[in-house]
C-alpha atoms as a PDB file:
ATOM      1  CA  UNK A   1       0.000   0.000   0.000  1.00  0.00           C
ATOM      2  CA  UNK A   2       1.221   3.535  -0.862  1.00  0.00           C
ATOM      3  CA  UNK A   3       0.119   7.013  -0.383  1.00  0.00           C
ATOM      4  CA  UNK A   4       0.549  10.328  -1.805  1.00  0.00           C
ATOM      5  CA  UNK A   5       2.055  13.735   0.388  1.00  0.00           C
ATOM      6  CA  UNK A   6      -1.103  15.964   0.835  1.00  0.00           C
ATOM      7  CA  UNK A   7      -0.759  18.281  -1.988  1.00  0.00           C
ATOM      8  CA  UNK A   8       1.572  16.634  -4.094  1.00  0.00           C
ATOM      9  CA  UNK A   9      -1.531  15.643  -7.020  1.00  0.00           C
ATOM     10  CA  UNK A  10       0.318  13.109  -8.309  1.00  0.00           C
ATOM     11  CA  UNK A  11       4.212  14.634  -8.563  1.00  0.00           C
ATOM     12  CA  UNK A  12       5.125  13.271  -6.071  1.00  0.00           C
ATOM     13  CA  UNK A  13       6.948  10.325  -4.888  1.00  0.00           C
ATOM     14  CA  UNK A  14       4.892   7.603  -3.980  1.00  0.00           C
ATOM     15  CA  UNK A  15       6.004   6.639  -0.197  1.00  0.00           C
ATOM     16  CA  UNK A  16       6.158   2.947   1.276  1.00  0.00           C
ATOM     17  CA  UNK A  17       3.539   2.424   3.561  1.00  0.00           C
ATOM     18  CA  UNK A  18       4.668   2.971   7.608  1.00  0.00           C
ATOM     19  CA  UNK A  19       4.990  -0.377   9.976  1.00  0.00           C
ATOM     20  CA  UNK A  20       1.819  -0.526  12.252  1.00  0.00           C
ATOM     21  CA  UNK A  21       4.573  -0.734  15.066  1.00  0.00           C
ATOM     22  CA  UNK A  22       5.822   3.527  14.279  1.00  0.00           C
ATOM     23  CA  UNK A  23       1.903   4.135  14.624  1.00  0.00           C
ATOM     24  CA  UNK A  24       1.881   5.528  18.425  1.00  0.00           C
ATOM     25  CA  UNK A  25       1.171   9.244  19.665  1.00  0.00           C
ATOM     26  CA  UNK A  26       4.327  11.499  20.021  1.00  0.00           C
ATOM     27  CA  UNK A  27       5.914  11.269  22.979  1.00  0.00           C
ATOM     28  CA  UNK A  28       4.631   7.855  23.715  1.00  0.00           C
ATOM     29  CA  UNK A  29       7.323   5.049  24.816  1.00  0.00           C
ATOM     30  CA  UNK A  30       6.597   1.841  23.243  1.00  0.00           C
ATOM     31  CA  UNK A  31       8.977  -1.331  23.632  1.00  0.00           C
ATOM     32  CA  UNK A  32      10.286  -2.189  20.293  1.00  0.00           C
ATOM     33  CA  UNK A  33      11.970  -6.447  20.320  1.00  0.00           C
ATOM     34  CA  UNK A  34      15.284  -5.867  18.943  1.00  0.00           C
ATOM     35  CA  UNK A  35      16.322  -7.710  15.801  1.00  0.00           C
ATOM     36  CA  UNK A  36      18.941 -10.316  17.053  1.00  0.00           C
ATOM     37  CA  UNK A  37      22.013 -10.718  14.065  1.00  0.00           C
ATOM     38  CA  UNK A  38      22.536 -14.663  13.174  1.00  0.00           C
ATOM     39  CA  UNK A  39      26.358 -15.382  14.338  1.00  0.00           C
ATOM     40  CA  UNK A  40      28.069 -16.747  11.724  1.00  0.00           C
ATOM     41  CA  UNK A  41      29.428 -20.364  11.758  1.00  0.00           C
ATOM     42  CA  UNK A  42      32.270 -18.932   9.734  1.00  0.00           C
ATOM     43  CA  UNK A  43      35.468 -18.748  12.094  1.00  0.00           C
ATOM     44  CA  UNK A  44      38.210 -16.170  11.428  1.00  0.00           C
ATOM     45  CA  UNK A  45      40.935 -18.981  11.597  1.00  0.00           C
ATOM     46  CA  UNK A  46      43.722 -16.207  10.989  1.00  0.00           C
ATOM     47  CA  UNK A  47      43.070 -14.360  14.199  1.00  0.00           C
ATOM     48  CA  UNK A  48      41.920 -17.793  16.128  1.00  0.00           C
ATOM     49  CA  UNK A  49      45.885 -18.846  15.217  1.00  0.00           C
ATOM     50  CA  UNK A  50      47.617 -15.456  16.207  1.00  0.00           C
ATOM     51  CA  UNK A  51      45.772 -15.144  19.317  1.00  0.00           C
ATOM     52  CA  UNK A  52      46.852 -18.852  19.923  1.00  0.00           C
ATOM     53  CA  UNK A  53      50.231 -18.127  19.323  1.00  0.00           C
ATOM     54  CA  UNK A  54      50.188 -15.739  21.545  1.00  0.00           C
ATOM     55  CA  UNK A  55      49.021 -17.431  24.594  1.00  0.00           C
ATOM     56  CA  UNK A  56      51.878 -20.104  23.554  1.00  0.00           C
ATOM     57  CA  UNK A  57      54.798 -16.972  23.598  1.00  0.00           C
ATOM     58  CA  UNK A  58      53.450 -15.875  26.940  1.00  0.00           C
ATOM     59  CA  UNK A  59      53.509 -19.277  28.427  1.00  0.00           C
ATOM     60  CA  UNK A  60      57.017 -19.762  27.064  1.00  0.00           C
ATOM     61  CA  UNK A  61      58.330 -16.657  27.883  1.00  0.00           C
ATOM     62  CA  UNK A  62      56.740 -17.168  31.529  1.00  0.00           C
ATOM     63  CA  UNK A  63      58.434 -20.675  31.403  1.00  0.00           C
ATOM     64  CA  UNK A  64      61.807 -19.125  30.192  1.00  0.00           C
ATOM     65  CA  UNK A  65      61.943 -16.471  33.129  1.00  0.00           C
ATOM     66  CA  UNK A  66      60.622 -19.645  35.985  1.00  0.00           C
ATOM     67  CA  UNK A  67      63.737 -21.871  34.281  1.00  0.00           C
ATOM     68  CA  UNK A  68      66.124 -18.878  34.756  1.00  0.00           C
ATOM     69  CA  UNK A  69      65.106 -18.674  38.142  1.00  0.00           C
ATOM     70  CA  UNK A  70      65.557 -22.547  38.818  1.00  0.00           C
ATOM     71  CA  UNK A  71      68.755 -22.422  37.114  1.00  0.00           C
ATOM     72  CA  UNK A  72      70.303 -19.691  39.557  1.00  0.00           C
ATOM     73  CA  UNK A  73      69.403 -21.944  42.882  1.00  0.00           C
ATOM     74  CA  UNK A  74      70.105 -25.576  41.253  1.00  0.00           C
ATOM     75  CA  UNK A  75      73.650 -24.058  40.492  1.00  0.00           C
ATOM     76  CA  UNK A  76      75.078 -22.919  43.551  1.00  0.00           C
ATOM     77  CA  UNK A  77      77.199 -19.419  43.665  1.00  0.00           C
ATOM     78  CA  UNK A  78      80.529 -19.154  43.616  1.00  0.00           C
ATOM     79  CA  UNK A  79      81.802 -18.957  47.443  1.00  0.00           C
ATOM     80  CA  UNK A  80      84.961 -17.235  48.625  1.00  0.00           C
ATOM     81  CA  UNK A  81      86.222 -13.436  49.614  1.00  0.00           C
ATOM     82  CA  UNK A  82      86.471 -10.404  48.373  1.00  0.00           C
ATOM     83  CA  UNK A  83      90.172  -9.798  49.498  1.00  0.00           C
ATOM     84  CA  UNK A  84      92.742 -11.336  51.831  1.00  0.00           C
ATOM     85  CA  UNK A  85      91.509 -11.167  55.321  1.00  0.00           C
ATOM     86  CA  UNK A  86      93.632 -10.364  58.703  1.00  0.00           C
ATOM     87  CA  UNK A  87      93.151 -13.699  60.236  1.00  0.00           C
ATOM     88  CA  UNK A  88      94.654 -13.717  64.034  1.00  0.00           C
ATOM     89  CA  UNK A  89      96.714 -17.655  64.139  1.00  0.00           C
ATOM     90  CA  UNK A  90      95.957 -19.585  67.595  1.00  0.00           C
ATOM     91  CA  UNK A  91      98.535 -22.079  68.730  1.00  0.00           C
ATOM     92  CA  UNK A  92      97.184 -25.842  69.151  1.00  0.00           C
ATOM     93  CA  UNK A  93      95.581 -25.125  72.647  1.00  0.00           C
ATOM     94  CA  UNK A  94      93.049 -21.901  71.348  1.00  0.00           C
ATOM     95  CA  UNK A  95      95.566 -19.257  72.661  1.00  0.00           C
ATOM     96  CA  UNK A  96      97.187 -16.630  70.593  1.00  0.00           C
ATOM     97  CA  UNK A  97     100.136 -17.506  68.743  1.00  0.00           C
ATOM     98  CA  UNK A  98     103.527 -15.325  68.901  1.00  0.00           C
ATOM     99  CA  UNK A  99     106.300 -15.264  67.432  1.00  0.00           C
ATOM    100  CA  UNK A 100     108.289 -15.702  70.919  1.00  0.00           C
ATOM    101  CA  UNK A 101     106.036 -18.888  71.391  1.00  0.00           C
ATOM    102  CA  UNK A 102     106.768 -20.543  67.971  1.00  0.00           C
ATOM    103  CA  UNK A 103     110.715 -19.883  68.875  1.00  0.00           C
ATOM    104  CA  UNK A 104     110.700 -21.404  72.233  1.00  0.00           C
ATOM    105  CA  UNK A 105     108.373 -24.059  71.555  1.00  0.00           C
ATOM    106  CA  UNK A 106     109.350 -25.106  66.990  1.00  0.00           C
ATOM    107  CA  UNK A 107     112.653 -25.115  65.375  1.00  0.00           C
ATOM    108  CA  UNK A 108     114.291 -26.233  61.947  1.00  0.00           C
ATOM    109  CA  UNK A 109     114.153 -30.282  63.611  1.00  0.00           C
ATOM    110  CA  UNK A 110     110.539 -30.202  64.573  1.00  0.00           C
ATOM    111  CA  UNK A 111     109.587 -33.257  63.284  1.00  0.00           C
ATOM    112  CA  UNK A 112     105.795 -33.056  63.401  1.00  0.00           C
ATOM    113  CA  UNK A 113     103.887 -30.827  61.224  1.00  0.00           C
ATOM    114  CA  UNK A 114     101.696 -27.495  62.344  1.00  0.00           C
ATOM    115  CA  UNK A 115      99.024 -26.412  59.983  1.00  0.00           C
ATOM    116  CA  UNK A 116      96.499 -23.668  60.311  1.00  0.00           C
ATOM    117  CA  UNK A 117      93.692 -22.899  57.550  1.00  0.00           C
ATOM    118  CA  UNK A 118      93.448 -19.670  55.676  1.00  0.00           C
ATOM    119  CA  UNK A 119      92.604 -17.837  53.743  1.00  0.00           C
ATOM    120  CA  UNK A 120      89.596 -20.327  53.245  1.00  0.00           C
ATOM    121  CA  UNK A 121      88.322 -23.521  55.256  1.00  0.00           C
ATOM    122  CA  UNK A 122      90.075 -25.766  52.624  1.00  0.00           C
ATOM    123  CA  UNK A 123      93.203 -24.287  52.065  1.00  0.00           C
ATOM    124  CA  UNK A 124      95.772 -25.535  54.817  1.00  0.00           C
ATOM    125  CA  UNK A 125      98.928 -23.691  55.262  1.00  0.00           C
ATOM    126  CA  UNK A 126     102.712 -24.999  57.054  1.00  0.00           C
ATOM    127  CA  UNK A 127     103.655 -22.928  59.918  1.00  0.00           C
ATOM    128  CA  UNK A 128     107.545 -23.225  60.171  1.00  0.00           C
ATOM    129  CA  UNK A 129     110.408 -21.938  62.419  1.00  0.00           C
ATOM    130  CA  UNK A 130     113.843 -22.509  60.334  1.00  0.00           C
ATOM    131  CA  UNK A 131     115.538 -21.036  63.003  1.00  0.00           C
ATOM    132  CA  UNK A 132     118.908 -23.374  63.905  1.00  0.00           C
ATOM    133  CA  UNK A 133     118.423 -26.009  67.144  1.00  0.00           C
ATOM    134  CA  UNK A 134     119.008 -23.697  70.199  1.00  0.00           C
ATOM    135  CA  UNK A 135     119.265 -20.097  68.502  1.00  0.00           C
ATOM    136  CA  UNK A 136     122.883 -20.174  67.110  1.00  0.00           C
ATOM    137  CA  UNK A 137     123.317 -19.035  63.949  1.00  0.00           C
ATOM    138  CA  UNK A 138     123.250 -21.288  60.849  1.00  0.00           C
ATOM    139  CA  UNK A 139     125.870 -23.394  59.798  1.00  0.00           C
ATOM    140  CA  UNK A 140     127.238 -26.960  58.223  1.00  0.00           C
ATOM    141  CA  UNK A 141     126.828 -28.365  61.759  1.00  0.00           C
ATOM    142  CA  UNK A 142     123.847 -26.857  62.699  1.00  0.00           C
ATOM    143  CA  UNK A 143     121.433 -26.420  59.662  1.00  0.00           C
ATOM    144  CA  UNK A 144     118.507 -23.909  59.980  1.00  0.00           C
ATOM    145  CA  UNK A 145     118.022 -20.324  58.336  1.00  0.00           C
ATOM    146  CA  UNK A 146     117.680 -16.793  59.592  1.00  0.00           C
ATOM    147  CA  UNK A 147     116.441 -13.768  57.484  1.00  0.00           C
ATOM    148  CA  UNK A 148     114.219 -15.715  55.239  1.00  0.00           C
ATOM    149  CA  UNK A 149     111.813 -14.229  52.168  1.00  0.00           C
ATOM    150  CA  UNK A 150     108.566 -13.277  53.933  1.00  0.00           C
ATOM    151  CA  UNK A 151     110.162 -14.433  57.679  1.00  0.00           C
ATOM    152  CA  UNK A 152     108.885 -12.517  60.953  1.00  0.00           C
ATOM    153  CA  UNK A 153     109.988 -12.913  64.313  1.00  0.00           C
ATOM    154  CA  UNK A 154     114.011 -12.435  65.839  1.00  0.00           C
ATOM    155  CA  UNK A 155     115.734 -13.741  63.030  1.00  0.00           C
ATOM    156  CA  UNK A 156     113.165 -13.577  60.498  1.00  0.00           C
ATOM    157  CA  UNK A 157     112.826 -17.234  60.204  1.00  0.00           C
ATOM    158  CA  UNK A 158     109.052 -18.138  60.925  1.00  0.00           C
ATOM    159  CA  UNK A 159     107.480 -18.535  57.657  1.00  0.00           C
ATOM    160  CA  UNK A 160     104.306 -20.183  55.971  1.00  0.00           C
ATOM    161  CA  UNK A 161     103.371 -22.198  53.148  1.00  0.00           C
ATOM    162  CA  UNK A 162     100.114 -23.815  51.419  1.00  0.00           C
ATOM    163  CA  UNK A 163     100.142 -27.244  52.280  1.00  0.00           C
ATOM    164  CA  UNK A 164      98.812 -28.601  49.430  1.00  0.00           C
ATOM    165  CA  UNK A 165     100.971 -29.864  46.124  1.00  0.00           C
ATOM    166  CA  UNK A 166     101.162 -27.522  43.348  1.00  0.00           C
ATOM    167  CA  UNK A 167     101.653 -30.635  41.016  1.00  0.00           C
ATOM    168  CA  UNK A 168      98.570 -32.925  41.703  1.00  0.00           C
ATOM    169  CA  UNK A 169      97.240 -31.268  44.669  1.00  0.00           C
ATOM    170  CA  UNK A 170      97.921 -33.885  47.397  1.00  0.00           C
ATOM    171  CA  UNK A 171      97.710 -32.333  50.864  1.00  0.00           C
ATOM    172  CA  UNK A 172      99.356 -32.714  53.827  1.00  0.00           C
ATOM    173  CA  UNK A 173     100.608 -35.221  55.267  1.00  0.00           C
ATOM    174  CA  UNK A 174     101.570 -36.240  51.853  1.00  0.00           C
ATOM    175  CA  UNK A 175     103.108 -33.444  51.400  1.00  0.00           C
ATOM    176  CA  UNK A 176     105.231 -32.685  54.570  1.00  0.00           C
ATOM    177  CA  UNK A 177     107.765 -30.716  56.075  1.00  0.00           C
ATOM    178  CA  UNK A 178     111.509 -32.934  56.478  1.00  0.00           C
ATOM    179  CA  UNK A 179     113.904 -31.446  58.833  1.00  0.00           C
ATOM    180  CA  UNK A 180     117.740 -31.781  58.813  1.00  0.00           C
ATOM    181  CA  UNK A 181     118.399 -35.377  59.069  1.00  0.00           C
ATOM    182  CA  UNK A 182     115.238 -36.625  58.342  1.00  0.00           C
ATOM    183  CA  UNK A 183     116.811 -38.782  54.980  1.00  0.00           C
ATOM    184  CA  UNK A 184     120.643 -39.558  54.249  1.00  0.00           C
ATOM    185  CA  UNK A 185     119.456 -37.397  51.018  1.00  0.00           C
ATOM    186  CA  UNK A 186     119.764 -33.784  50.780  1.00  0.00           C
ATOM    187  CA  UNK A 187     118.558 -31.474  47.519  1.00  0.00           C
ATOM    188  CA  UNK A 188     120.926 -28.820  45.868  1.00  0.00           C
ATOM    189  CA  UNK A 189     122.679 -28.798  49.586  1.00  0.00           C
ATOM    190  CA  UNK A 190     119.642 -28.271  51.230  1.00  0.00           C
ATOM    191  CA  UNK A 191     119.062 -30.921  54.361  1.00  0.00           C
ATOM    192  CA  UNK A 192     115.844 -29.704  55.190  1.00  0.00           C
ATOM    193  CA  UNK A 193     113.175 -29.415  52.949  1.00  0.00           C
ATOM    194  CA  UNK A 194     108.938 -29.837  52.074  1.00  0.00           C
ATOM    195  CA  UNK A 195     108.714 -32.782  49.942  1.00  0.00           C
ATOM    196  CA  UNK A 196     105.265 -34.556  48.364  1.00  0.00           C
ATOM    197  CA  UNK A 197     105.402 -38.498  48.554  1.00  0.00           C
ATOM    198  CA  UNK A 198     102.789 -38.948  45.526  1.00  0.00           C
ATOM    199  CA  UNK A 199     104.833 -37.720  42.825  1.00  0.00           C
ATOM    200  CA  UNK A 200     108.415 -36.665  44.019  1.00  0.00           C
ATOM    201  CA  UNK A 201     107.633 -32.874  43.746  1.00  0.00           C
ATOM    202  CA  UNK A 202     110.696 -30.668  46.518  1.00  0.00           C
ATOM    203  CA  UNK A 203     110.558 -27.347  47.662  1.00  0.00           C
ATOM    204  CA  UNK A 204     112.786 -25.044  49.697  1.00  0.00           C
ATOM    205  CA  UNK A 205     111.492 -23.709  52.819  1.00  0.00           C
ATOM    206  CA  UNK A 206     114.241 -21.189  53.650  1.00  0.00           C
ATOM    207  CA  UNK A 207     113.784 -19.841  49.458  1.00  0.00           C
ATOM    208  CA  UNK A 208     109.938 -18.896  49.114  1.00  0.00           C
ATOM    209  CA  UNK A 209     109.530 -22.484  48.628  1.00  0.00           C
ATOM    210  CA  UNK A 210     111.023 -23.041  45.466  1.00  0.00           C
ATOM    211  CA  UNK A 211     110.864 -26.056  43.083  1.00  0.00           C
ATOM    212  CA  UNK A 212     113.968 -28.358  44.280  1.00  0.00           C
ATOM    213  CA  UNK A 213     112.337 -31.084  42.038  1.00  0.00           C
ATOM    214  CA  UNK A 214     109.881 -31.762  39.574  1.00  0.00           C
ATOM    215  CA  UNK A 215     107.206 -33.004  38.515  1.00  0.00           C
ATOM    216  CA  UNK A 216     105.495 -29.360  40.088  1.00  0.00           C
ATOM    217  CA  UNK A 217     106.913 -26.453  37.654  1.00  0.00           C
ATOM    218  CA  UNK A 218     105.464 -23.825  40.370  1.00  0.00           C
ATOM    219  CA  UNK A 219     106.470 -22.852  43.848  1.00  0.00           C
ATOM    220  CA  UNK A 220     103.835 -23.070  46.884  1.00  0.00           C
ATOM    221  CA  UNK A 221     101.666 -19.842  47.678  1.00  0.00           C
ATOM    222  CA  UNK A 222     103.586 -18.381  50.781  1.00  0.00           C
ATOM    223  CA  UNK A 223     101.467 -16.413  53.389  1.00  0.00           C
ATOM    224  CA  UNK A 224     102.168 -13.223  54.568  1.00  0.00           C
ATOM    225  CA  UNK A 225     102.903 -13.101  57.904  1.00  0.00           C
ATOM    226  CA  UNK A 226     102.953 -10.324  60.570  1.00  0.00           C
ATOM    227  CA  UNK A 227     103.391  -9.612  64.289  1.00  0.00           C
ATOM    228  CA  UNK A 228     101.717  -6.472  66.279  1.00  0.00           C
ATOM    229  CA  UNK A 229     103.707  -4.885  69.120  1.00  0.00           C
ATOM    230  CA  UNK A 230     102.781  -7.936  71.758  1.00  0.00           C
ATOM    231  CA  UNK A 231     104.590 -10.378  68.778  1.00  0.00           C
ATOM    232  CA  UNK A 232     100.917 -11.972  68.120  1.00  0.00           C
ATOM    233  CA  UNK A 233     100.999 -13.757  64.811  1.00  0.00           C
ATOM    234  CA  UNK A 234      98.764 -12.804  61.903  1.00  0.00           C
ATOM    235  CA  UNK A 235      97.996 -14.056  58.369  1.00  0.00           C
ATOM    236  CA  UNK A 236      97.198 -11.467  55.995  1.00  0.00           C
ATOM    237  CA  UNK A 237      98.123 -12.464  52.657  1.00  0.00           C
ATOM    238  CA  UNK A 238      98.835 -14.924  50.000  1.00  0.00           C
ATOM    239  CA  UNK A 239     101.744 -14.414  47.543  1.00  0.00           C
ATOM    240  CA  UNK A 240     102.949 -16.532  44.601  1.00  0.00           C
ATOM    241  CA  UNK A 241     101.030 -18.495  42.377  1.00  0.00           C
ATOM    242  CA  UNK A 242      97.097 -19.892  43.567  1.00  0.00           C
ATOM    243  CA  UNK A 243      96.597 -22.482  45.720  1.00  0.00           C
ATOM    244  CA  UNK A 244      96.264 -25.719  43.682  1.00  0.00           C
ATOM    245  CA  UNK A 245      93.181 -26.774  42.594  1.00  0.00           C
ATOM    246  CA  UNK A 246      91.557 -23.017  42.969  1.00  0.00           C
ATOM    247  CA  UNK A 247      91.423 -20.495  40.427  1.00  0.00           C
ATOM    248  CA  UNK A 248      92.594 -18.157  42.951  1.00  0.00           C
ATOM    249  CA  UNK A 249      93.271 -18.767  46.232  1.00  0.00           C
ATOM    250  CA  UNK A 250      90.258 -16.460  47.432  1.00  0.00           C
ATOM    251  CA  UNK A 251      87.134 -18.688  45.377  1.00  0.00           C
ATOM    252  CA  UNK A 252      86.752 -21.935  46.318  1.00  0.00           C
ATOM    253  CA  UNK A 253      84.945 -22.384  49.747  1.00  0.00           C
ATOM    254  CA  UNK A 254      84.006 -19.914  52.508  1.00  0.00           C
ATOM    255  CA  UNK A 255      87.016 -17.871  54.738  1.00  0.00           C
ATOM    256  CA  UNK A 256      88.002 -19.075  57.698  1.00  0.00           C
ATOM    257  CA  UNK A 257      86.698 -15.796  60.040  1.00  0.00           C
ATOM    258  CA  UNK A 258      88.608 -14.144  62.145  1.00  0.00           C
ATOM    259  CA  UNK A 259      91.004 -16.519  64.031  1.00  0.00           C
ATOM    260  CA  UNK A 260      92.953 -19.646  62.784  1.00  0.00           C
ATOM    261  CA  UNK A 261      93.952 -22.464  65.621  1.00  0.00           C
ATOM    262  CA  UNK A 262      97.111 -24.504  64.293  1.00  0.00           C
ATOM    263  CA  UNK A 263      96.532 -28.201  64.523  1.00  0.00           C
ATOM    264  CA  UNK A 264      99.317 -30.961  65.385  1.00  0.00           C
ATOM    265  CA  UNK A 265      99.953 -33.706  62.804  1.00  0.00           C
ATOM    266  CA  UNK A 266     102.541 -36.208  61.909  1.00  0.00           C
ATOM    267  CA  UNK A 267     104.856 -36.060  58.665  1.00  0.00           C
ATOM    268  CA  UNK A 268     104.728 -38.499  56.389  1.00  0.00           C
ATOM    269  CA  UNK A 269     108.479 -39.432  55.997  1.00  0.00           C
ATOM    270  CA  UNK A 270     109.235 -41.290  53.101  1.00  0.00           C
ATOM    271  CA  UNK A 271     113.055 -41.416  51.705  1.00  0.00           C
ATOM    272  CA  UNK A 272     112.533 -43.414  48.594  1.00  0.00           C
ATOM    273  CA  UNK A 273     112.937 -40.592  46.276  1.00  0.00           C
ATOM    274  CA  UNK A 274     112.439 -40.966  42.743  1.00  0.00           C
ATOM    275  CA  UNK A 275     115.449 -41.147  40.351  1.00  0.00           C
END
């Protein structure tokens, strides 16, 4: 059904005829159903896939940053120090150690063997007094040394070195201190002397521990030694090459605090040196 405009006679446009439903008075609110749109069954796969692939990215990248974080706790950090501590030594019953005490009590013939830790909890050091049997100065008949590399005390001749092989790495007591006497065998001269059973390896005690004998190329790390005005002993260095089996003698396990206690042990003493 159409109908003309009032006064159009015929010019004008015919008009569709109005729904029933826009047949209300003005002003009037009427409910009107809205016209619900049929969904399509027709899928977008393009963004289905990059909306996919971007929950899988955030997953991974979630995964990634939880697998970092596992890795940094299942591989423990490196332990060790920063520098070389001042580590007070305490003689073998918890006192302090002094340089007046190691001379009355040690001497170039000490047979057993007085180790103290440091800088770390695995690195043990040889505390030695080369001085000469009774205090007399060094000679053929009474074999010692005064005024040593590195020495404190009277005559210079307390010293300290890592007690572990620079060849293979054996510790002491396989490695041990010989004094004067100790063998019929004696190394460029030298009657006393730290020698290594495993593989032969001789070093010089009164010479920054030198290589007497192969197979070890390098000499042992010495440590620094010094005494305050009431002749305590204190460890406050390292010099010469790292300890063996460290890549420096700081890293490797966790320092040894504030104090070091020597502790008493027997040498090894084997004279069937290699050829």
């Amino acid at each position: 059904m159409t109908f003309e405009l009032p006064g159009c006679a015929g010019s004008c446009p015919y008009l569709p005829e109005r729904s029933s439903g826009l047949e209300f008075p003005v002003g009037q609110v009427r409910r009107v159903a809205a016209v619900k749109e049929t969904e399509s069954d027709d899928v977008d796969e393009t963004r289905r896939n990059v909306l996919k692939l971007a929950g899988v990215g955030a997953l991974v990248l979630a995964g990634g940053g939880l697998g970092a974080a596992s890795i940094q706790y299942v591989q423990p950090p490196t332990v060790g120090l920063a520098s070389y501590p001042k580590v007070q030594l305490m003689d073998v019953s918890g006192k302090p150690l002094t340089t007046t005490g190691v001379e009355a009590e040690y001497n170039v013939g000490t047979p057993d063997l007085f180790l103290f830790n440091y800088p770390l909890r695995n690195e043990p050091n040889f505390l030695l007094n080369l001085s000469p049997v009774n205090a007399k100065p060094p000679s053929s008949s009474n074999p010692g040394a005064w005024q040593v590399p590195g020495g404190v005390g009277a005559n210079r001749s307390i010293v300290a070195y890592s007690a572990i092989c620079q060849h293979l790495g054996c510790p002491a007591p396989a490695i041990s201190y010989y004094p004067p006497g100790a063998c019929p065998r004696s190394f460029n001269g030298q009657p006393f002397y730290l020698h290594c059973s495993c593989h032969g390896s001789t070093y010089d005690p009164a010479n920054s521990a030198s290589n007497l004998t192969g197979p070890a190329v390098l000499p042992l790390p010495q440590v620094t030694l010094v005494e305050d005005e009431h002749h305590n002993l204190f460890a406050t260095g390292l010099t010469g090459p790292p300890v063996n089996g460290h890549l420096n003698s700081l890293q490797g396990d966790y320092g040894v605090g504030t104090t070091s206690q020597l502790a008493r042990s027997g040498s090894l003493i084997l004279c069937s040196f290699p050829s």
